[in-house]
PDB file of N, CA and C in Angstrom:
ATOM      1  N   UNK A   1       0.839  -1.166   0.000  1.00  0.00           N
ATOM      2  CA  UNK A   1       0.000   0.000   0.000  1.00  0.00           C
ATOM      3  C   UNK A   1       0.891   1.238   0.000  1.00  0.00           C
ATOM      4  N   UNK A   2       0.704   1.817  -0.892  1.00  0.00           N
ATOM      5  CA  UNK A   2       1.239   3.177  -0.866  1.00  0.00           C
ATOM      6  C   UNK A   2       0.990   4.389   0.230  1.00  0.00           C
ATOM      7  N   UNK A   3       2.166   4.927   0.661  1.00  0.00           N
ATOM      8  CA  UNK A   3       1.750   5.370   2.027  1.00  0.00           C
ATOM      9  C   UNK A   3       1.046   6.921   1.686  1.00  0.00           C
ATOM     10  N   UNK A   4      -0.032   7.263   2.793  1.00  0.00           N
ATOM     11  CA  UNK A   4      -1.105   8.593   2.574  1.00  0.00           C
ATOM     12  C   UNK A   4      -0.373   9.797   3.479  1.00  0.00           C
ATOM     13  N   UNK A   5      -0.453  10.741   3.081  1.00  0.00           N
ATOM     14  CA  UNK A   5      -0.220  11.643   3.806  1.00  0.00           C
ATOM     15  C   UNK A   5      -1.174  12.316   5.276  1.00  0.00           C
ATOM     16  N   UNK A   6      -0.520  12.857   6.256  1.00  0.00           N
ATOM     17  CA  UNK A   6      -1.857  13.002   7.398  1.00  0.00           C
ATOM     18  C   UNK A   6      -3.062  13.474   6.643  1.00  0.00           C
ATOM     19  N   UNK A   7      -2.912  14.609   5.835  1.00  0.00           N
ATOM     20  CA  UNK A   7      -4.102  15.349   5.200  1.00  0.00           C
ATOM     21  C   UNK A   7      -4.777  14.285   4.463  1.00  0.00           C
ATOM     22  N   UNK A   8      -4.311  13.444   4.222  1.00  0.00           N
ATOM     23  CA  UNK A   8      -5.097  12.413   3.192  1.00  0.00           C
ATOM     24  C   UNK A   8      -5.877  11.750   3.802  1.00  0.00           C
ATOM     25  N   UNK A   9      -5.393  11.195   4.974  1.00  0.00           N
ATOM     26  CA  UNK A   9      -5.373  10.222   6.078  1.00  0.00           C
ATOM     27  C   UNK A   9      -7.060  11.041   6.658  1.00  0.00           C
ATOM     28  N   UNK A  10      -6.816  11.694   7.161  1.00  0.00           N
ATOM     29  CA  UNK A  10      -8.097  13.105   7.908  1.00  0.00           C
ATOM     30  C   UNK A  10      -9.168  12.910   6.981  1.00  0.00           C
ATOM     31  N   UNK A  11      -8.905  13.214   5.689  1.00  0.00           N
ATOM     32  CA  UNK A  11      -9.650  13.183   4.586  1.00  0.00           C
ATOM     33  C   UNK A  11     -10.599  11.940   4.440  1.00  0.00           C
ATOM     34  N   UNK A  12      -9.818  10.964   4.580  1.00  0.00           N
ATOM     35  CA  UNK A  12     -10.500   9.814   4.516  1.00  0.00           C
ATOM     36  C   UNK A  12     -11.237   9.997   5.497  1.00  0.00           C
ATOM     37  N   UNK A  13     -10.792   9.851   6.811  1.00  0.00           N
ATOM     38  CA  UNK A  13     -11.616   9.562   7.865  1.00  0.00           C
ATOM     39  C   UNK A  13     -12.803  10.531   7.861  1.00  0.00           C
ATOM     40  N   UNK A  14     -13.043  12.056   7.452  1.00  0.00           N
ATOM     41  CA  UNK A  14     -14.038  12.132   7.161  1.00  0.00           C
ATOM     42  C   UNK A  14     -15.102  11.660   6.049  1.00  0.00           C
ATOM     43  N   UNK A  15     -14.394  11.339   5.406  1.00  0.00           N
ATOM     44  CA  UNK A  15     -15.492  10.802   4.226  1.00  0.00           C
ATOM     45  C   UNK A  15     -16.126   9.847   4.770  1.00  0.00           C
ATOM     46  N   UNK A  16     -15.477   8.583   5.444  1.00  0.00           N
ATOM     47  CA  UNK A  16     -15.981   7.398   5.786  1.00  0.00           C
ATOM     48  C   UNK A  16     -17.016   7.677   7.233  1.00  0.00           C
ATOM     49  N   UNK A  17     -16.846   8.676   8.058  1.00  0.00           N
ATOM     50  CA  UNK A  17     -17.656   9.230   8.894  1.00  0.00           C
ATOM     51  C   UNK A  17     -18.771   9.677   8.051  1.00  0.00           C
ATOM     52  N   UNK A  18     -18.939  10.419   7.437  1.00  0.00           N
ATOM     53  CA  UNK A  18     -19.819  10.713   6.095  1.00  0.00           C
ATOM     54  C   UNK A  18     -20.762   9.295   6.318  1.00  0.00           C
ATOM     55  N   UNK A  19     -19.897   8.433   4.947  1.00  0.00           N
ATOM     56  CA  UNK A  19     -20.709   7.385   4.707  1.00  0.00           C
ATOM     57  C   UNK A  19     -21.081   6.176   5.667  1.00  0.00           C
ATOM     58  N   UNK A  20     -20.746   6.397   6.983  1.00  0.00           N
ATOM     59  CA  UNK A  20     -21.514   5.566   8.162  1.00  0.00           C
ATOM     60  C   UNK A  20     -22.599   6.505   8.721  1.00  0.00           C
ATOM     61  N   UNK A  21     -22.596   7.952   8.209  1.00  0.00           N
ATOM     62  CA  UNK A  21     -23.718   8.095   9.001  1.00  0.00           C
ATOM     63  C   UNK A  21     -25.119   8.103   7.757  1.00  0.00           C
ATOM     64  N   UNK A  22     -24.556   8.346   6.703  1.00  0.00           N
ATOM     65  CA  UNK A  22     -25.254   8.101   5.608  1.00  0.00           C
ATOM     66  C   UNK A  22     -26.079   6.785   5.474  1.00  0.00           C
ATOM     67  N   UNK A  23     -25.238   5.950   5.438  1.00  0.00           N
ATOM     68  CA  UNK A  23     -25.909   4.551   5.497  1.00  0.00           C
ATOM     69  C   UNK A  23     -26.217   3.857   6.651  1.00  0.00           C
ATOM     70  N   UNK A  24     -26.388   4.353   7.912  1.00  0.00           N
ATOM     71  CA  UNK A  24     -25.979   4.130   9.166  1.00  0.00           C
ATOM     72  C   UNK A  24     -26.953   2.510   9.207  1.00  0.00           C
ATOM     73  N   UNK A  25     -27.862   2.870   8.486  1.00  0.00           N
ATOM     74  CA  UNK A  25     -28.919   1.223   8.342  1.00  0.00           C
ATOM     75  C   UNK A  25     -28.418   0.086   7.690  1.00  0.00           C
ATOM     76  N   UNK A  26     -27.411   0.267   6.991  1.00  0.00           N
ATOM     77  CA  UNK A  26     -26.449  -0.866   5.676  1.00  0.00           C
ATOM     78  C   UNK A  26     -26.277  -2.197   6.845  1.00  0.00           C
ATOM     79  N   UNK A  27     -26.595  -3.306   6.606  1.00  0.00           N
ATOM     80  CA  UNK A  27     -26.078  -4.450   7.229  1.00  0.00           C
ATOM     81  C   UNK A  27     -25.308  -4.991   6.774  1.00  0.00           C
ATOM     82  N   UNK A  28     -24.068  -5.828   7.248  1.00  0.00           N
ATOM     83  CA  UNK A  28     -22.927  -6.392   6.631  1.00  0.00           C
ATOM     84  C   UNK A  28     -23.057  -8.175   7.026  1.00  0.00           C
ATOM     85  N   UNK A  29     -23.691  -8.853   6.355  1.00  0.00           N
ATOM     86  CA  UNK A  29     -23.611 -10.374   6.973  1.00  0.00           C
ATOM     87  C   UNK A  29     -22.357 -11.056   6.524  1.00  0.00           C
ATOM     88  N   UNK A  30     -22.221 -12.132   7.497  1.00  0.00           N
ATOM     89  CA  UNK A  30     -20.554 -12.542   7.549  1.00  0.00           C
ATOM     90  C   UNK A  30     -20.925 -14.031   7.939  1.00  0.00           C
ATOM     91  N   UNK A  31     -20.676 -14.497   6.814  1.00  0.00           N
ATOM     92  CA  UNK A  31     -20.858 -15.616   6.872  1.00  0.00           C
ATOM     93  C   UNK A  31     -19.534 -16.778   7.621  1.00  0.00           C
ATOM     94  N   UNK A  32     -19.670 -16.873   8.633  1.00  0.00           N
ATOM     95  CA  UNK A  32     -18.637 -17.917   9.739  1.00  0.00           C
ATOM     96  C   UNK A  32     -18.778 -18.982  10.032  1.00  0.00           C
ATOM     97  N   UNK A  33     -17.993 -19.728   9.697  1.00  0.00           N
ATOM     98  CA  UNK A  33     -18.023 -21.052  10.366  1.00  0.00           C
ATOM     99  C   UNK A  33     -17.820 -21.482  11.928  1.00  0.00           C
ATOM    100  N   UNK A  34     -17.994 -21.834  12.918  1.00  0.00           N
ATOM    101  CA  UNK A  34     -17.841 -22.085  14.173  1.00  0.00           C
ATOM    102  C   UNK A  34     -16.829 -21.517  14.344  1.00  0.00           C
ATOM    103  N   UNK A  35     -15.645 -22.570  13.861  1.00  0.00           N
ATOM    104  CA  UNK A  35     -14.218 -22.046  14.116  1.00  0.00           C
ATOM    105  C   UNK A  35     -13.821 -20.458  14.060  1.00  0.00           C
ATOM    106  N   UNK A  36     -14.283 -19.938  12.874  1.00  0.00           N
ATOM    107  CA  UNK A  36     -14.042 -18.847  12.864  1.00  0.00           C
ATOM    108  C   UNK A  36     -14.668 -17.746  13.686  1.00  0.00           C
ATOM    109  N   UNK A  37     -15.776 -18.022  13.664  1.00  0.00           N
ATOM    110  CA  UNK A  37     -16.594 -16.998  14.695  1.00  0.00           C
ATOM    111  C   UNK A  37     -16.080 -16.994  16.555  1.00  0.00           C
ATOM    112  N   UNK A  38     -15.915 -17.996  16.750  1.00  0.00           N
ATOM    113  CA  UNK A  38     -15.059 -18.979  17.767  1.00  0.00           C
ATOM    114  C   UNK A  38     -13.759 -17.927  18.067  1.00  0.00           C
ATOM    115  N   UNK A  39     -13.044 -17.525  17.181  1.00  0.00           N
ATOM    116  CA  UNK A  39     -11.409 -17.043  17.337  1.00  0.00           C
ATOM    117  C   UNK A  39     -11.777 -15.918  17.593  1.00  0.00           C
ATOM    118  N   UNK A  40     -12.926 -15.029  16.514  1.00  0.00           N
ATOM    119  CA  UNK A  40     -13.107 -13.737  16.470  1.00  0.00           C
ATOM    120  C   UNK A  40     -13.848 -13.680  17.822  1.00  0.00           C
ATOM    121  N   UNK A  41     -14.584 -13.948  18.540  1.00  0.00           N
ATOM    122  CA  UNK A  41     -14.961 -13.474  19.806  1.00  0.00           C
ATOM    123  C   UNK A  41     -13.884 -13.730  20.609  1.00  0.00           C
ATOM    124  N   UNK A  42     -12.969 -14.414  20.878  1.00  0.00           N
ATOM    125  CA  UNK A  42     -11.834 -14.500  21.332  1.00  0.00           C
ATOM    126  C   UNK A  42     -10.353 -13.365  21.224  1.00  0.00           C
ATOM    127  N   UNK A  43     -10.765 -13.312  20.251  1.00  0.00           N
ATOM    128  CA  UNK A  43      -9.634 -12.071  20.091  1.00  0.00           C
ATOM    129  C   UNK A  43     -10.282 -10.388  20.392  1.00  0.00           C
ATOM    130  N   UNK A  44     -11.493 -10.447  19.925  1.00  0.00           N
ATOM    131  CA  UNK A  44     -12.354  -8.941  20.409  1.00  0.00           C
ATOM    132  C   UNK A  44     -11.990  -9.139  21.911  1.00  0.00           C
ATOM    133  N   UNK A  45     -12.603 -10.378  22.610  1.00  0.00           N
ATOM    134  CA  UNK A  45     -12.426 -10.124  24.268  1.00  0.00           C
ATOM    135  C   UNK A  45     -10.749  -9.447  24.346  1.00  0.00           C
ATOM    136  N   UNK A  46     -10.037 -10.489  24.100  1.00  0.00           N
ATOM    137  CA  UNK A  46      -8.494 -10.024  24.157  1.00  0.00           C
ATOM    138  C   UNK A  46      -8.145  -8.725  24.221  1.00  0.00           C
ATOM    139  N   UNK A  47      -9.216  -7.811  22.965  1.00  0.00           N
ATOM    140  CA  UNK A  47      -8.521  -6.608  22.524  1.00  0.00           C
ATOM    141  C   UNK A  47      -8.865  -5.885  23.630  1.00  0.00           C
ATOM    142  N   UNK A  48     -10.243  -5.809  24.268  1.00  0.00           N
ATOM    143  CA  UNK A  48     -11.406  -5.604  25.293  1.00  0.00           C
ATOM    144  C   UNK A  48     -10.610  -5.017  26.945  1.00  0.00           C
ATOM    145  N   UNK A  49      -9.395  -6.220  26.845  1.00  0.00           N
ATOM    146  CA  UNK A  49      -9.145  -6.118  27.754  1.00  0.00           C
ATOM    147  C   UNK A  49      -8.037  -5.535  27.877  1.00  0.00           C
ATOM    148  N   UNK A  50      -7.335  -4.705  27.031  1.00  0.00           N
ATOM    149  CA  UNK A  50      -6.838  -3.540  26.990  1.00  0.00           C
ATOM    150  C   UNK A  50      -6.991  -2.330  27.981  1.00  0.00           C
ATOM    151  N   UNK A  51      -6.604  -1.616  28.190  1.00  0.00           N
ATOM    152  CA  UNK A  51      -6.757  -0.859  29.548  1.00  0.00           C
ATOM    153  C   UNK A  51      -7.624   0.863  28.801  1.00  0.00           C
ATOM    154  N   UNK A  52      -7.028   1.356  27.794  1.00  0.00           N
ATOM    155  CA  UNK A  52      -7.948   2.063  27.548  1.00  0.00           C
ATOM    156  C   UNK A  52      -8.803   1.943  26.683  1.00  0.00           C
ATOM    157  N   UNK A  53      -9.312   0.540  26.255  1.00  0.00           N
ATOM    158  CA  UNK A  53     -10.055   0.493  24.971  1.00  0.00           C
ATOM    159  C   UNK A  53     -11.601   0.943  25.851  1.00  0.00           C
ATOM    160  N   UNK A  54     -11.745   1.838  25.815  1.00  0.00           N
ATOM    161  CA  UNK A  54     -13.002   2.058  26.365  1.00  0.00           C
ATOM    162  C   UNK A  54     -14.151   2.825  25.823  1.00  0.00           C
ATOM    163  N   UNK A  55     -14.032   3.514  24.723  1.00  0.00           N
ATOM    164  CA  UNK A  55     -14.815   4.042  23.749  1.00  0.00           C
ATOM    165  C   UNK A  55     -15.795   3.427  23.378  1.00  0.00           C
ATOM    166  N   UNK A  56     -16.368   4.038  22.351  1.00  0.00           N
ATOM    167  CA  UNK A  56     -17.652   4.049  22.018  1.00  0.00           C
ATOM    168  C   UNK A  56     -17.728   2.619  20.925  1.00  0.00           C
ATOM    169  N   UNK A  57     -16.294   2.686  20.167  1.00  0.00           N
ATOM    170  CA  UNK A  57     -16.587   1.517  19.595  1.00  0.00           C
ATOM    171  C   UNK A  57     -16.197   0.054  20.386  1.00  0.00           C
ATOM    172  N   UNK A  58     -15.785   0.410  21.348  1.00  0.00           N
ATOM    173  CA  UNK A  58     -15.583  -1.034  22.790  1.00  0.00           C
ATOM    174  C   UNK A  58     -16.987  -1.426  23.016  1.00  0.00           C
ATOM    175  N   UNK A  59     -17.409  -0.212  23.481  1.00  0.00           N
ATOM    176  CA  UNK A  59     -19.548  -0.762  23.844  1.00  0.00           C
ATOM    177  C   UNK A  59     -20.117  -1.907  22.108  1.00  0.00           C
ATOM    178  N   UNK A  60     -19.387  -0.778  21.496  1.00  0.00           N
ATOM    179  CA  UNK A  60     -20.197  -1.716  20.031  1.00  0.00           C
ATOM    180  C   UNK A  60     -19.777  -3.290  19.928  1.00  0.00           C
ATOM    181  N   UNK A  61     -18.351  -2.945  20.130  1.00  0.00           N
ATOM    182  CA  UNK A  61     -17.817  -4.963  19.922  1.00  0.00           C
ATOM    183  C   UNK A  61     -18.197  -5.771  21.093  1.00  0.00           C
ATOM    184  N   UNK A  62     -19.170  -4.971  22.508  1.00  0.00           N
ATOM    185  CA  UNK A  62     -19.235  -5.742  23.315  1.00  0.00           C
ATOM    186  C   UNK A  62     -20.364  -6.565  23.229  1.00  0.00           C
ATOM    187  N   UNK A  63     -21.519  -5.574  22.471  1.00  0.00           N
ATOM    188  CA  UNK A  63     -22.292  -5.796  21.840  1.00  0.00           C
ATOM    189  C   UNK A  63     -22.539  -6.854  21.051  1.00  0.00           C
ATOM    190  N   UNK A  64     -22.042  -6.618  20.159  1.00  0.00           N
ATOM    191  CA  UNK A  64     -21.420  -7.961  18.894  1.00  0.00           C
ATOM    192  C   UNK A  64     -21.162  -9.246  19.482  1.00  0.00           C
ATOM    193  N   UNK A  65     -20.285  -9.271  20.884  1.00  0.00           N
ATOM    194  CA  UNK A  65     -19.765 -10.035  21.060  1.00  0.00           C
ATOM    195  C   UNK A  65     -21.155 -10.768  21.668  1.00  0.00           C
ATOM    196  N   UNK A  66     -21.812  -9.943  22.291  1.00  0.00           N
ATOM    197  CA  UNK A  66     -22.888 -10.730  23.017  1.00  0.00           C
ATOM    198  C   UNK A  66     -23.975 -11.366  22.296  1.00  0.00           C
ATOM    199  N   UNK A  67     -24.194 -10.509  20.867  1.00  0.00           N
ATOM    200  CA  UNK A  67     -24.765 -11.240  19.807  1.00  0.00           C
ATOM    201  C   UNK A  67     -24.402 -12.538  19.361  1.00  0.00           C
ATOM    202  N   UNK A  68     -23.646 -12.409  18.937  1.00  0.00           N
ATOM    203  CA  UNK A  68     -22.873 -13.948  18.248  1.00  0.00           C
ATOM    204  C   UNK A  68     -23.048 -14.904  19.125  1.00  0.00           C
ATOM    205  N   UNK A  69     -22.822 -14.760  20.740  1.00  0.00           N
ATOM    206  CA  UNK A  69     -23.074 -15.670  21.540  1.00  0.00           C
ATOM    207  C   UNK A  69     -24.236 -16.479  21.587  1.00  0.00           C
ATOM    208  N   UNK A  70     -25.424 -15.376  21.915  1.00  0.00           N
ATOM    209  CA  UNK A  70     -26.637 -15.973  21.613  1.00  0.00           C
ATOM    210  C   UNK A  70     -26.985 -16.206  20.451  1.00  0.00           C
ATOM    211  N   UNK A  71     -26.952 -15.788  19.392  1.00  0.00           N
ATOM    212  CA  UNK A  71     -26.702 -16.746  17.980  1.00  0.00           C
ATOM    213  C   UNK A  71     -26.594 -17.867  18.400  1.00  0.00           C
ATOM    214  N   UNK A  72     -25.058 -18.046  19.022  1.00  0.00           N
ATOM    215  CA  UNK A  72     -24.762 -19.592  18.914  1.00  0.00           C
ATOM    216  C   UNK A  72     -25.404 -20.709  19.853  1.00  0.00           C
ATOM    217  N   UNK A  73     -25.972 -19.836  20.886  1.00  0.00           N
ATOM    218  CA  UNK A  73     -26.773 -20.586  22.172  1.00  0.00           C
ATOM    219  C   UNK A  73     -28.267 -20.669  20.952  1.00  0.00           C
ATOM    220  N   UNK A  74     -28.839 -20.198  20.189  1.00  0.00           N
ATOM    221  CA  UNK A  74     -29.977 -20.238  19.686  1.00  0.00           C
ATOM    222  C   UNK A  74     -29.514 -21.105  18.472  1.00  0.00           C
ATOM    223  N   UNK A  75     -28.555 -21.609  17.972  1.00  0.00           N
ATOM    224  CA  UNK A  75     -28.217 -22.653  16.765  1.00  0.00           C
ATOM    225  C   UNK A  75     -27.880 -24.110  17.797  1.00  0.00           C
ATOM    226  N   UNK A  76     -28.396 -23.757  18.992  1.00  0.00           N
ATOM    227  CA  UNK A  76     -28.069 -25.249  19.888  1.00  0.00           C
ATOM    228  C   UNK A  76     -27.006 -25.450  20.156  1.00  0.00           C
ATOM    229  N   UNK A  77     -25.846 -24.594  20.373  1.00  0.00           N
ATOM    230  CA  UNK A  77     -24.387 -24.695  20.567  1.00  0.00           C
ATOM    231  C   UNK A  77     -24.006 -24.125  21.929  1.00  0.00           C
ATOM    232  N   UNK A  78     -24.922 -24.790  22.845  1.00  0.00           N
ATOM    233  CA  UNK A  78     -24.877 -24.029  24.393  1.00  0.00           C
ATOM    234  C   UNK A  78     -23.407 -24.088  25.346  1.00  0.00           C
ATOM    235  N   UNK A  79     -22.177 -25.347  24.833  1.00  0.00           N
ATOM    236  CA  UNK A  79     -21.157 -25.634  25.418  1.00  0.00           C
ATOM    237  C   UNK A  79     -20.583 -24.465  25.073  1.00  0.00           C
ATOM    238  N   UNK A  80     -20.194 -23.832  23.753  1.00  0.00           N
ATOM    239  CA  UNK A  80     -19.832 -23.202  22.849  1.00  0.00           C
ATOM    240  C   UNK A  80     -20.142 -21.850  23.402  1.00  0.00           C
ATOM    241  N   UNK A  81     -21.352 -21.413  23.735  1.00  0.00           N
ATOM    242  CA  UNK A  81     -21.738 -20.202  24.158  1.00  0.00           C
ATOM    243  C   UNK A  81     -20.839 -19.962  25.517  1.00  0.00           C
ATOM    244  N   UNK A  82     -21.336 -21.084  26.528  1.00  0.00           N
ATOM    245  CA  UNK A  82     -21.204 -20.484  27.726  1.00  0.00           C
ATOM    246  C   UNK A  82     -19.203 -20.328  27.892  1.00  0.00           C
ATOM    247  N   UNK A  83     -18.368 -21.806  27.115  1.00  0.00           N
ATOM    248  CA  UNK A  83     -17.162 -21.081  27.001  1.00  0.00           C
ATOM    249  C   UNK A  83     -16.573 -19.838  26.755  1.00  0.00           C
ATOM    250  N   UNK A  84     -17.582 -19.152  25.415  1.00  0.00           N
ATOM    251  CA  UNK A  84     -17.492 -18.052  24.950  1.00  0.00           C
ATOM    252  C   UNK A  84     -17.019 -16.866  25.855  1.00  0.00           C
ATOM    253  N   UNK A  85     -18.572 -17.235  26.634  1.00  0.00           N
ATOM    254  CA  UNK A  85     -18.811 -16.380  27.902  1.00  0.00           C
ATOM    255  C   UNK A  85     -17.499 -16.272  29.165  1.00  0.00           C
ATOM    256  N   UNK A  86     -16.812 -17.182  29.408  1.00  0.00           N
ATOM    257  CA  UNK A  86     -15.867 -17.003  30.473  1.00  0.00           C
ATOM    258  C   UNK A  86     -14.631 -16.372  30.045  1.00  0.00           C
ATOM    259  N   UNK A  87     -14.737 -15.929  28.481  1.00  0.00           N
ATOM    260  CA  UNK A  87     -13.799 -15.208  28.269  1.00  0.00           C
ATOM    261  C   UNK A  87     -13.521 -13.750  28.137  1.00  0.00           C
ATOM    262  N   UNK A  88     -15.498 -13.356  28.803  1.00  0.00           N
ATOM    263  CA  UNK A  88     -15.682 -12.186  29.434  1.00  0.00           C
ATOM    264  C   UNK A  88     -14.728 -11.895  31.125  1.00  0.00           C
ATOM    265  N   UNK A  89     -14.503 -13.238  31.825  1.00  0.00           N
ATOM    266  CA  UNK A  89     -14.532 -12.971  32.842  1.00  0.00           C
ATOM    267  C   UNK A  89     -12.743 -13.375  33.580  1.00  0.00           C
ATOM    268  N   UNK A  90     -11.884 -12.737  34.087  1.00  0.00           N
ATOM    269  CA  UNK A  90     -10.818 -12.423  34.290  1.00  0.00           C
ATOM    270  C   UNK A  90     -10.517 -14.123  34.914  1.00  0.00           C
ATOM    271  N   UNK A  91     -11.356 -14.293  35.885  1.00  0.00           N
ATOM    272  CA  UNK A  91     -11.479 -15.440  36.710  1.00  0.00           C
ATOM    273  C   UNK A  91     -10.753 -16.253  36.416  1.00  0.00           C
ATOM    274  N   UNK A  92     -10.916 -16.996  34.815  1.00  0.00           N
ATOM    275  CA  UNK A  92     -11.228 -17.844  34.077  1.00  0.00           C
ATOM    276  C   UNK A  92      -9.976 -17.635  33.144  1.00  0.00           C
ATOM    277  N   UNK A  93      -8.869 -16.825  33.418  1.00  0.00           N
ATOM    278  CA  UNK A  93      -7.652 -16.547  32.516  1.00  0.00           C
ATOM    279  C   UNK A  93      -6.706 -17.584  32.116  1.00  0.00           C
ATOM    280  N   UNK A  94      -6.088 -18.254  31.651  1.00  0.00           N
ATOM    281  CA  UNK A  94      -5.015 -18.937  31.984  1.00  0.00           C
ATOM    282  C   UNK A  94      -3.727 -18.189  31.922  1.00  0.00           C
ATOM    283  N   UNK A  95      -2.821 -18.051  32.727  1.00  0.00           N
ATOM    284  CA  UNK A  95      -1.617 -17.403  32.598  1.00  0.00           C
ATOM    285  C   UNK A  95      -0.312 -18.866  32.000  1.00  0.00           C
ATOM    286  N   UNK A  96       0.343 -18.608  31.247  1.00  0.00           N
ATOM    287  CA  UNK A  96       1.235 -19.375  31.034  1.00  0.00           C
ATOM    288  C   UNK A  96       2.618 -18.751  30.964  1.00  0.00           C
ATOM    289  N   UNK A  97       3.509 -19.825  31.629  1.00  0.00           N
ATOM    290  CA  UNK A  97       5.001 -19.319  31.930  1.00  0.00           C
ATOM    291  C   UNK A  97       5.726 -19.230  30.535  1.00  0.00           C
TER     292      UNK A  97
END
């Protein structure tokens, strides 16, 4: 990728502010297989638990995250869910040496 300049960079980011509030209704479906949906709630928690990720788009992926869960508790995948779930919770960390 060819690198942008800040002004370019700004530029973009307003445009694309633009077109999220423009389309703010657009749905994006994502078609996942277990596995994959599986990693991606796994790695959002990960990011989650970052110390200042605390913004507005943190509430949104927490969101998400809680979606997909029940998705998967409502496709009959209740082991799956509730693992999901303890990776909300610090408790449940594994630390490795």
């Amino acid at each position: 990728m060819t690198p942008i300049s800040t002004t370019e960079k700004n530029d973009m980011m307003r445009r694309a502010t633009v077109e999220c509030l423009d389309h703010r209704d657009a749905q994006i479906y994502l078609g996942l297989d277990l596995s994959s949906a599986t990693c991606i709630v796994a790695q959002l928690q990960l990011a989650l638990r970052h110390p200042v990720n605390r913004g507005a788009s943190a509430s949104i992926i927490r969101k998400l995250i809680t979606e997909i869960i029940t998705d998967l508790e409502m496709q009959g995948l209740p082991t799956t869910a509730a693992l999901l779930r303890l990776g909300d919770n610090p408790d449940y960390d594994e630390v490795r040496a």
